[in-house]
Protein backbone atom coordinates (compact mmCIF):
# COMPACT_ATOMS: atom_id res chain seq x y z
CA UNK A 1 105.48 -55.95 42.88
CA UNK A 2 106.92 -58.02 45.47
CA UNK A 3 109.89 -58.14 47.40
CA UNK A 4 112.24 -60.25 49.39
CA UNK A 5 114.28 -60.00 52.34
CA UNK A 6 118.00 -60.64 52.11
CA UNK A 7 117.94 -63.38 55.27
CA UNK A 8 115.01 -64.62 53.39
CA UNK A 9 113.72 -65.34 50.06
CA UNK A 10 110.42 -67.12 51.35
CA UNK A 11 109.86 -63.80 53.43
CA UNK A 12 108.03 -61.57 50.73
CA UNK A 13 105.66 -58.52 50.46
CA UNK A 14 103.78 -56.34 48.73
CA UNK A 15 105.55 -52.77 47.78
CA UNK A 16 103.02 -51.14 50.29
CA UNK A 17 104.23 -53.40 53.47
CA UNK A 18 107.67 -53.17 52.52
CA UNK A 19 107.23 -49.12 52.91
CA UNK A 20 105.70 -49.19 55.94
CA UNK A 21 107.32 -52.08 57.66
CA UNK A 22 110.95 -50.70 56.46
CA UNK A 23 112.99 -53.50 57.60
CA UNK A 24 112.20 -56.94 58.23
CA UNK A 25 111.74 -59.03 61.69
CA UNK A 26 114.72 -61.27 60.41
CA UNK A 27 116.87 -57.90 60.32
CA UNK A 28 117.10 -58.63 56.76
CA UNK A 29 116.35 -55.23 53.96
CA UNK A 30 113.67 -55.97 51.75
CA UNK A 31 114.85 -56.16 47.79
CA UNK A 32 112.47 -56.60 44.50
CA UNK A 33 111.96 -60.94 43.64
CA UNK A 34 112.62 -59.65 40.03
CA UNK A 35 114.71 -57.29 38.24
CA UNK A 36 114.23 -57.22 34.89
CA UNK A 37 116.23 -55.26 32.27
CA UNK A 38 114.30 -52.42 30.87
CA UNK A 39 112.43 -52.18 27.22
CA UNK A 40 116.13 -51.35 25.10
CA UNK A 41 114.06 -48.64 22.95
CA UNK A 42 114.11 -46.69 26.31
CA UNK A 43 117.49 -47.46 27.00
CA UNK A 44 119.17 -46.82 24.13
CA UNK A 45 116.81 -43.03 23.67
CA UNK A 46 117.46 -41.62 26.98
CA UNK A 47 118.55 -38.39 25.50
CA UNK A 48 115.22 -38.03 24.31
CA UNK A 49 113.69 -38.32 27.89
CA UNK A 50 113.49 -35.59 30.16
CA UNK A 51 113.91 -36.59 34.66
CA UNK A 52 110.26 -36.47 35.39
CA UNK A 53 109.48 -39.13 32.43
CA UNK A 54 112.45 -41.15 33.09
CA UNK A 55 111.85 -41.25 36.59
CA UNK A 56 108.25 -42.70 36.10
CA UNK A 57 109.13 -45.19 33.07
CA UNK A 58 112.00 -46.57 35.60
CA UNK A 59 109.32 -46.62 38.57
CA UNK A 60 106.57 -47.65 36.70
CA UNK A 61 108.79 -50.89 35.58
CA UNK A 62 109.73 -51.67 38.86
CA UNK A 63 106.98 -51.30 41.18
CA UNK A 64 104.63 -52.78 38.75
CA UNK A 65 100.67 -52.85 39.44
CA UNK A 66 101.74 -51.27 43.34
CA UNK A 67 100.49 -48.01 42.23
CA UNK A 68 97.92 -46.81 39.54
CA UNK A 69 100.45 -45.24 36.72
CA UNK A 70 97.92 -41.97 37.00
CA UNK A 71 98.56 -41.74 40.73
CA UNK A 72 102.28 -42.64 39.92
CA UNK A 73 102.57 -39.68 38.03
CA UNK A 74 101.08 -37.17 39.95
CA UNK A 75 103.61 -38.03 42.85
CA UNK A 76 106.58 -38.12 40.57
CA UNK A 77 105.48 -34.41 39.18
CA UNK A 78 105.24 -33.69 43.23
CA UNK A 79 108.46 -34.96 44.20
CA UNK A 80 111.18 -34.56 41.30
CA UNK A 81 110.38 -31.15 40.69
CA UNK A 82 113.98 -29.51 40.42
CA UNK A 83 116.74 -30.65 38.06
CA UNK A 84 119.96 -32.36 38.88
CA UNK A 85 122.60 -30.92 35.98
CA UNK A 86 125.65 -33.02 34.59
CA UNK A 87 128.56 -30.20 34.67
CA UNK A 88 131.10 -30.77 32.32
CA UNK A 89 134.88 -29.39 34.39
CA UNK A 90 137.60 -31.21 31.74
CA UNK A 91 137.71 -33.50 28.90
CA UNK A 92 135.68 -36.61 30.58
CA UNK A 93 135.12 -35.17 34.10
CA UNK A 94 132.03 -34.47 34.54
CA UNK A 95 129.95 -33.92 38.10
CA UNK A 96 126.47 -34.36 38.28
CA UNK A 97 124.94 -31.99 41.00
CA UNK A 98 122.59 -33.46 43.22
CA UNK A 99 122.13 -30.35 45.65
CA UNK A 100 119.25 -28.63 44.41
CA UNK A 101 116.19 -30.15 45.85
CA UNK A 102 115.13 -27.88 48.87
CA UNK A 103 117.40 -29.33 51.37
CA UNK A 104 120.41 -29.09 48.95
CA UNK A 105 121.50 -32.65 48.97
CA UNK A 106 120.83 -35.65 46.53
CA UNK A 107 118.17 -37.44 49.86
CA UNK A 108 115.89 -35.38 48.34
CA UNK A 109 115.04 -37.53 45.88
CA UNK A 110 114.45 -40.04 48.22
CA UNK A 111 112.91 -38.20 51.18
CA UNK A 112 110.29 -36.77 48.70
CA UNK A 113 109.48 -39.56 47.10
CA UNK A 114 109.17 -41.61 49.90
CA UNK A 115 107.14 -39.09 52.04
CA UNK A 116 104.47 -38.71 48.83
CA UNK A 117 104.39 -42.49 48.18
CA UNK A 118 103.30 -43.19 52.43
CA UNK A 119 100.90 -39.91 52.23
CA UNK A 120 99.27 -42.43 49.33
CA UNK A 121 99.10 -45.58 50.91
CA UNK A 122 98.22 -43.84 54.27
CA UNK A 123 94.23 -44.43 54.64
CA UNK A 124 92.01 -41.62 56.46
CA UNK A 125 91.36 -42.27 60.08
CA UNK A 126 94.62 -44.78 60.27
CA UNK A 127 97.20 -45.29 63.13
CA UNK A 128 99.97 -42.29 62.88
CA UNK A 129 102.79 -43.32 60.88
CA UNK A 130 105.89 -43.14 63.63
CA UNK A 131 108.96 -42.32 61.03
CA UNK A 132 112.28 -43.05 62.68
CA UNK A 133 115.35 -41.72 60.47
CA UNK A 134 119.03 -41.99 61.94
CA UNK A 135 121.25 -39.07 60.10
CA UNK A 136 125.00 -38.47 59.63
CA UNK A 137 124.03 -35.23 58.08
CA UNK A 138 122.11 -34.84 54.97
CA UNK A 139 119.45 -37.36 55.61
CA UNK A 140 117.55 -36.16 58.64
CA UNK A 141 117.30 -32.35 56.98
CA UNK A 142 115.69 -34.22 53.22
CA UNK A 143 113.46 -36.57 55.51
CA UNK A 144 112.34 -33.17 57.34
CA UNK A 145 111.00 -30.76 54.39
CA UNK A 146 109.81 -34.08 52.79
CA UNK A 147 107.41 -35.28 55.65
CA UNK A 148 106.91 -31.35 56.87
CA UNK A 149 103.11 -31.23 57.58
CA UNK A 150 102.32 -34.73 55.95
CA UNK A 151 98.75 -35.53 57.71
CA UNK A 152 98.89 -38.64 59.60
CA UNK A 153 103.03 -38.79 60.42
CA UNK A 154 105.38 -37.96 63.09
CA UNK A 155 109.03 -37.95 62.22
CA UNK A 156 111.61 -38.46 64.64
CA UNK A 157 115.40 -37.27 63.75
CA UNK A 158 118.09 -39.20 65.95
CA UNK A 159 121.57 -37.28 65.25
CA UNK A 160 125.31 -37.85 66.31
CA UNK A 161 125.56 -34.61 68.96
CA UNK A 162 128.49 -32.48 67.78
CA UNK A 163 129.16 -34.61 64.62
CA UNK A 164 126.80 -32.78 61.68
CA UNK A 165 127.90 -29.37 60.88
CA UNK A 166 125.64 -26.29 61.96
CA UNK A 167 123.47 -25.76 59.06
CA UNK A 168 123.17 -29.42 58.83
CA UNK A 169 121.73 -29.82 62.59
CA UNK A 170 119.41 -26.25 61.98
CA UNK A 171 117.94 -28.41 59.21
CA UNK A 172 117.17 -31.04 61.25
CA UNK A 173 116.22 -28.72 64.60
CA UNK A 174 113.78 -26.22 63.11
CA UNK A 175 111.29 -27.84 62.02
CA UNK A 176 108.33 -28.21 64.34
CA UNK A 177 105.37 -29.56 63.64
CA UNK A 178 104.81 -33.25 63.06
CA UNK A 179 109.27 -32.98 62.62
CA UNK A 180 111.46 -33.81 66.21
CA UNK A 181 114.89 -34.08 66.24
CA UNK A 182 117.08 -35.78 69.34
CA UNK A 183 120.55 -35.40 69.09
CA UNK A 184 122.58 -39.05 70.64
CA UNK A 185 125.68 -38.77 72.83
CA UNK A 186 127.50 -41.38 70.38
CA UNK A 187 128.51 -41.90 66.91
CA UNK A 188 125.91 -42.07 63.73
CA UNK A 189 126.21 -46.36 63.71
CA UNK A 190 124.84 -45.18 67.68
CA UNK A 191 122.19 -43.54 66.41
CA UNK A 192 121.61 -46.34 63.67
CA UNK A 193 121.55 -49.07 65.91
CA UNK A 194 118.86 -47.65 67.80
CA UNK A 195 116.74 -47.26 65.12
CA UNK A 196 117.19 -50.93 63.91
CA UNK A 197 116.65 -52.04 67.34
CA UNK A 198 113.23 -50.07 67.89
CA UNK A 199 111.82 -51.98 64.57
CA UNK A 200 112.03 -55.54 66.37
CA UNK A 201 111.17 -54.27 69.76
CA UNK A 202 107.56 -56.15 70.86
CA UNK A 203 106.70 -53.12 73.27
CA UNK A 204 106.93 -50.72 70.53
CA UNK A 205 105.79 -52.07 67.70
CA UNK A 206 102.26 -53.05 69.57
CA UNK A 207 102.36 -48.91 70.47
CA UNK A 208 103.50 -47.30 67.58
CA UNK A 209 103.17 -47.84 63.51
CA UNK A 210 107.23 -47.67 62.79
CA UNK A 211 108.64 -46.95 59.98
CA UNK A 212 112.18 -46.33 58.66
CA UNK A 213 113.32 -43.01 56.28
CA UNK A 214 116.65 -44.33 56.23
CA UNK A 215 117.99 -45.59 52.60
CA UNK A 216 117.16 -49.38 54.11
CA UNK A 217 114.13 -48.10 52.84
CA UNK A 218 113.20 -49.57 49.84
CA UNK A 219 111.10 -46.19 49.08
CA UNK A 220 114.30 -44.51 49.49
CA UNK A 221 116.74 -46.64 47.32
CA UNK A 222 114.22 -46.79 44.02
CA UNK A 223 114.14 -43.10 43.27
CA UNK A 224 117.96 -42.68 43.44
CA UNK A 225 118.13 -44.74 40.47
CA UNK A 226 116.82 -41.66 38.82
CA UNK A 227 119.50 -39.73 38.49
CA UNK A 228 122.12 -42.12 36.90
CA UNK A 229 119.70 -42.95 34.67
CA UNK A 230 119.27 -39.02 33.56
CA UNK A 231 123.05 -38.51 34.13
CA UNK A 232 123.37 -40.94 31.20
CA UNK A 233 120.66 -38.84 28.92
CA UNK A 234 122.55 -35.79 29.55
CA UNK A 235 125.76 -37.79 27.99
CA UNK A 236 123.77 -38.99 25.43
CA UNK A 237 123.02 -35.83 24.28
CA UNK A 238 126.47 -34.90 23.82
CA UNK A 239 127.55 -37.96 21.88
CA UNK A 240 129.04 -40.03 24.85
CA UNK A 241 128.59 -43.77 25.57
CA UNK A 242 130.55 -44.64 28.13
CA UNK A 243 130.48 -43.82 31.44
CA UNK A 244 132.16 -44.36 34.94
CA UNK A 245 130.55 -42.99 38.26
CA UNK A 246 132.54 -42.38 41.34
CA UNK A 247 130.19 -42.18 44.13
CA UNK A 248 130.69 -40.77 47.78
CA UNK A 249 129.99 -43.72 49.74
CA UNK A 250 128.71 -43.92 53.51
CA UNK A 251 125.69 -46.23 53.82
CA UNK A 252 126.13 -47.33 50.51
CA UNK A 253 122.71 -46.06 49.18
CA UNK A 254 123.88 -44.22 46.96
CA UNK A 255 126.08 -46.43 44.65
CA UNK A 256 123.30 -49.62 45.75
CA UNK A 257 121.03 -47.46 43.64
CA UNK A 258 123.41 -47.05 41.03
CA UNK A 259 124.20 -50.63 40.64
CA UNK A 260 120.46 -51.35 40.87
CA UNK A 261 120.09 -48.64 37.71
CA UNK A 262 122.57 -51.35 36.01
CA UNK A 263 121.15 -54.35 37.07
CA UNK A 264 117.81 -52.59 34.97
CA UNK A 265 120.11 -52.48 32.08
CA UNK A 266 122.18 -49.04 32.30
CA UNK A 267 125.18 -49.44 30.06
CA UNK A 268 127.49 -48.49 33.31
CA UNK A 269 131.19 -49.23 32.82
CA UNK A 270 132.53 -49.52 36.18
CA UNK A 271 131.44 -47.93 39.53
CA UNK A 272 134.03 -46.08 42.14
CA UNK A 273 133.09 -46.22 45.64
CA UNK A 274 134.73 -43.31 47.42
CA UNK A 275 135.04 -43.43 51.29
CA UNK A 276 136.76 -41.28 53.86
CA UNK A 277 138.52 -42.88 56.76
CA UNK A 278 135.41 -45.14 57.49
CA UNK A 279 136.97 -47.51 54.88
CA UNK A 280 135.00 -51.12 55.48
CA UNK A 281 133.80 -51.45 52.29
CA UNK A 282 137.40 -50.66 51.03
CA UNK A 283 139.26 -53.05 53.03
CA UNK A 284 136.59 -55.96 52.18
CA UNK A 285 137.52 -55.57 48.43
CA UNK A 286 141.06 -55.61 49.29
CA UNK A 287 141.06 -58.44 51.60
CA UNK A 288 137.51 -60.39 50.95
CA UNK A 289 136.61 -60.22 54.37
CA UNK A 290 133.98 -58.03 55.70
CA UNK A 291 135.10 -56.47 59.21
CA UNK A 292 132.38 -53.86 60.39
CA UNK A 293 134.42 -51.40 62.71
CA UNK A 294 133.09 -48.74 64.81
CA UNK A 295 133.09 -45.07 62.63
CA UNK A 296 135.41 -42.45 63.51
CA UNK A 297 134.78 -38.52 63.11
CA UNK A 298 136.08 -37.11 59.61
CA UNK A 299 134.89 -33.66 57.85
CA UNK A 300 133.00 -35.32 55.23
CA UNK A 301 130.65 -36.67 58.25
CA UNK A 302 127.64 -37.62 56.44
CA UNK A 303 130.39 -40.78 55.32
CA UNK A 304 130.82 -41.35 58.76
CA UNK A 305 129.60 -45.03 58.58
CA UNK A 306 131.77 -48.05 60.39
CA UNK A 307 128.39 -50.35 59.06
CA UNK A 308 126.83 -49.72 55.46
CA UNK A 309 123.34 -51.11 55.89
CA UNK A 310 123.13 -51.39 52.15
CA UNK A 311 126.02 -53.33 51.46
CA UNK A 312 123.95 -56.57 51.87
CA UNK A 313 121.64 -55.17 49.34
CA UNK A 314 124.50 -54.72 47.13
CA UNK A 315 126.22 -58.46 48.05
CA UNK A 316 122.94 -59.76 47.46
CA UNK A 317 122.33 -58.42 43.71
CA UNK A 318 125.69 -60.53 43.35
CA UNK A 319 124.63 -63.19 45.15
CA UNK A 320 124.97 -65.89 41.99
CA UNK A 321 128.12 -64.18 40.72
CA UNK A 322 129.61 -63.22 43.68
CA UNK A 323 133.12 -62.52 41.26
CA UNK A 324 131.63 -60.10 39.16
CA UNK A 325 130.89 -57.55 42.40
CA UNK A 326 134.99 -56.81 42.63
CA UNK A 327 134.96 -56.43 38.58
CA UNK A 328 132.08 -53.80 38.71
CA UNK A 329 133.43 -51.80 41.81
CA UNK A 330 136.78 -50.39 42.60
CA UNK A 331 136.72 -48.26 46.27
CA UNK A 332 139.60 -45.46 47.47
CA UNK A 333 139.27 -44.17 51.01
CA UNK A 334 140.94 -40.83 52.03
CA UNK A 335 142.26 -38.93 55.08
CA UNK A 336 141.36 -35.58 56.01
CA UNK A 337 143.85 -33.89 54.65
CA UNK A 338 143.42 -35.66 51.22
CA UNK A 339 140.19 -34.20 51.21
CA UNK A 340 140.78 -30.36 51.90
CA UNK A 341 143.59 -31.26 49.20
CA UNK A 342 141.37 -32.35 46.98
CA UNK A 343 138.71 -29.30 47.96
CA UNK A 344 141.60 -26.97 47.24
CA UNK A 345 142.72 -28.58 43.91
CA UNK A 346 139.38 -28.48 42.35
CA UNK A 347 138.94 -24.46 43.13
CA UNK A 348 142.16 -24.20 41.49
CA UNK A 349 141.50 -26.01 38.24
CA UNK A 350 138.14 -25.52 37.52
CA UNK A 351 136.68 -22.50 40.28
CA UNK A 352 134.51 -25.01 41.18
CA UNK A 353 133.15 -25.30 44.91
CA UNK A 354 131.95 -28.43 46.44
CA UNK A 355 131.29 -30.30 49.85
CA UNK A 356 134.33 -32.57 51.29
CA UNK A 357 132.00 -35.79 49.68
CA UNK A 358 132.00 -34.16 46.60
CA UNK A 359 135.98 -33.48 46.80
CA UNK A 360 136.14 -37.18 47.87
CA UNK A 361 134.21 -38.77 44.63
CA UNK A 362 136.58 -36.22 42.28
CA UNK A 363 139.66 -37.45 43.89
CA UNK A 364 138.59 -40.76 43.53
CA UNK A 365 137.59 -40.94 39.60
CA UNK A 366 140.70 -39.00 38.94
CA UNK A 367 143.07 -41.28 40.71
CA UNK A 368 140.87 -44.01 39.13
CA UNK A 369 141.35 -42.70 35.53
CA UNK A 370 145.26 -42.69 35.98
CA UNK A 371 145.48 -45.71 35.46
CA UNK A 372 142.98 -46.05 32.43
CA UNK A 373 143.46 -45.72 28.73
CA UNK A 374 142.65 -42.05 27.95
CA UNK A 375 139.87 -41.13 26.26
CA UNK A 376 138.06 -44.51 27.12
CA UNK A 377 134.72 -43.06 29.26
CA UNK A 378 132.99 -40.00 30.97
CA UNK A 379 133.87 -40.26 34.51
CA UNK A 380 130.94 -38.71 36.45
CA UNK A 381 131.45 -37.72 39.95
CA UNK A 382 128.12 -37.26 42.25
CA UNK A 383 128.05 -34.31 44.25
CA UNK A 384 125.61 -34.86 47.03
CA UNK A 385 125.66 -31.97 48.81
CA UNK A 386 125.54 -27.40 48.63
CA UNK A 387 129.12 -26.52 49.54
CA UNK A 388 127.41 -24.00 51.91
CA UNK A 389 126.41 -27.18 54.46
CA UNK A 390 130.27 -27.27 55.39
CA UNK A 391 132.02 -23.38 55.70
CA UNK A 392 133.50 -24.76 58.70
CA UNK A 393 135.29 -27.57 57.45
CA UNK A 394 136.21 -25.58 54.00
CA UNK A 395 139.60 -23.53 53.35
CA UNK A 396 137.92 -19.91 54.54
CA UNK A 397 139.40 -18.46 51.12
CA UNK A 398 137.24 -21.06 49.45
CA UNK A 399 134.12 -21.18 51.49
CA UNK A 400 134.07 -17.13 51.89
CA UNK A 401 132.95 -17.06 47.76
CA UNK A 402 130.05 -19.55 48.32
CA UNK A 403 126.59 -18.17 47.49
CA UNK A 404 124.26 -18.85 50.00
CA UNK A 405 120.68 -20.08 49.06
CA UNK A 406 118.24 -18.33 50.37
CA UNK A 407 116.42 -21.35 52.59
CA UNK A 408 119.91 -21.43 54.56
CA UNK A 409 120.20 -18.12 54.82
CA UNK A 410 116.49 -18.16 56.74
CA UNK A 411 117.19 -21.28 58.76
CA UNK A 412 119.49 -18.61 61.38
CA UNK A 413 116.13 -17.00 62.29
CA UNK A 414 114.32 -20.31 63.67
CA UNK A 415 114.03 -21.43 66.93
CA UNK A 416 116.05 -24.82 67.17
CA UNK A 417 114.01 -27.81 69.25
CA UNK A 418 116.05 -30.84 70.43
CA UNK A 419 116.31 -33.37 72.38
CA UNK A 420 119.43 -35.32 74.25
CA UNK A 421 119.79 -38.45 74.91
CA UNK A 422 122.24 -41.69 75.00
CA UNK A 423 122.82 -44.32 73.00
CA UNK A 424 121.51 -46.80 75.17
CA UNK A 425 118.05 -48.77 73.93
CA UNK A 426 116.16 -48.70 76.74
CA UNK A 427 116.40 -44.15 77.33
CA UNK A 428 115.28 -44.13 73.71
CA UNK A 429 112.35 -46.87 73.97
CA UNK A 430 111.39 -44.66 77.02
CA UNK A 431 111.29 -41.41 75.00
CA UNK A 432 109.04 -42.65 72.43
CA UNK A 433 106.84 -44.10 74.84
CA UNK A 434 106.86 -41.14 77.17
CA UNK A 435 106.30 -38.88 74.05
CA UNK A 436 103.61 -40.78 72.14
């Protein structure tokens, strides 16, 4: 397998450089030189296949000869080792819940594959593997349990301070181990920035072996194809076709993966990208022009994202069509108080629970399918996250009947371990090299 970067198409690497080296020099993301539509036998008897075997068919066809298929399929057994359900609510409403990995949120089917895929490549007696990962919520706590006593890694957590929600930041504080967490006096694009910057910095990459566990990740992105791809199997089964997915949208990994799962030949009918308040992506379908702005603070925070790395990943799948991106993806953006609405609404109708994203994606496909013909598709809306990340931010009514898992319910006894620091370059540089 090789791959390209988006500033770049005469920069290319192996699968194994493009994991380690996460990003490259040119601040380009790295992206596959081929995507080729998968065998249609497969595609058209998904039903047939459970996650684990279409999650290493689909991996096996993209990264090629960069992994023996053996090996492959010991790490896919390893990492994708809990189910993610497709939940019928209504007559073509369907969510697809993403939250039961061990850090209840859909990064964990990134974070573990990832983590397993490095472990491989990493050789005995080899420089530590520095793994910087900047978090609006979720991420940091899947990147954590994924990399949790991995021989030969260090993970370092950089976190908006006062911006995740509690159980979010225990996830990401009470670790130990070869896990630290530093929480940044700024916004998640803050904490973003500084991880960027750290990859092209001279000083640091002659003293440290960086890596990214951030979705510009290419280790990251693949495996999230997974689950549309199994979503689809699951509608298969029950005689439908068509489908529509209404993603919540932040960094735009999540609905980059999707579209990748179509550009492999996933008979997807239309994507929804569903923001909060941090609505670039939104306004550039709108308008056509593409105005990064900084992110502002909303209850659905793991959205919080003025910046979406991945939208150049997704631009650049279009890159010879650049038409057919606006025909494939329509994007809503809500408030606040749309989102507690549409929380409250969804209780109501179905006595279903979910995160604000979750509320967001709903509102989103059902807004979307107004103006439809009925009957038309399956609208499947991701829920990326346990409900019981966000009792704060939830209606107390609502968030007093949510069952607590058991792995939050033990995070209260840990000892939380952080560090603060600002958003500037040069305190960060200092605290990696003061903390080698």
């Amino acid at each position: 397998m090789k791959l390209y970067s988006t500033n770049n198409l005469n920069h290319q690497v192996s699968f194994k450089e493009a994991v380690f080296s996460s990003m490259p020099q040119d601040r380009g993301l790295y992206m596959p030189m081929v995507i080729e539509r998968l065998d249609e036998d497969f595609l058209t008897n998904l039903g047939a296949y459970t996650l684990p075997e279409i999650a290493f068919y689909v991996a096996k066809h993209l990264l090629g000869d960069a992994l023996p298929e053996n090996d492959l399929q010991v790490i896919i057994k390893d990492a994708i080792n809990f189910d993610a359900p497709l939940v019928e609510l209504e007559e073509n409403v369907y969510v697809l819940e993403l939250f039961h990995g061990p850090s209840l949120a859909f990064k964990d089917f990134g974070a573990r594959f990832m983590s397993r895929v490095m472990a491989y490549f990493l050789g005995e007696n080899e420089k530590t593997l520095d793994v910087l990962v900047a978090t609006s919520g979720d991420t940091g706590g899947a990147v954590a349990l994924g990399f949790l006593g991995v021989p030969g890694t260090r993970v370092t957590i950089l976190y908006p301070k006062g911006k995740v929600s509690g159980i979010q930041e225990l996830q990401l504080t009470t670790n130990g181990q070869n896990v630290r967490a530093v929480e940044v006096e700024g916004t998640f694009d803050d904490c973003q920035a500084l991880v960027k910057q750290a990859f092209v910095d001279g000083v640091l990459n002659q003293e440290f072996r960086l890596t990214s566990a951030n979705s510009i990740n290419i280790a990251r992105l693949i495996p999230q194809t997974f689950y549309y791809f199994n979503a689809y199997a699951q509608l298969l089964r029950s005689g439908k076709t068509n489908v529509i997915f209404s993603v919540p949208s932040g960094n735009f990994g999540n609905i980059g993966a999707g579209i990748l799962a179509w550009k492999l030949g996933l008979p997807v009918n239309h994507f929804i990208a569903a923001t909060n308040a941090n609505d670039t992506v939104p306004e550039f379908l709108r308008s056509g022009v593409y105005q990064p702005k900084p992110s502002v603070q909303t209850i659905s925070n793991a959205m919080d994202v003025g910046d979406p790395s991945n939208w150049v990943r997704i631009r650049d799948m279009f890159k010879t069509e650049p038409a057919e991106l606006g025909k494939l993806i329509t994007a809503f953006s809500y408030t606040d108080e749309e989102t507690l609405d549409a929380v409250q609404k969804i209780h109501l109708s179905y006595n279903y629970i979910v995160c604000p994203h979750t509320a967001i994606a709903w509102q989103a496909l059902k807004d979307w399918q107004q103006d439809q013909p009925t009957g038309k598709s399956a609208g499947v809306f991701l829920s990326t996250a346990h409900p019981c990340k966000f009792p704060d931010v939830l209606p107390e009514p609502i968030a007093a009947e949510i069952v607590i898992p058991v792995q939050v319910k033990d995070l209260g006894s840990k000892q939380k371990q952080v560090t603060t620091l600002g958003k500037d370059f040069e305190g960060f540089k200092k605290y990696l090299l003061d903390n080698k």
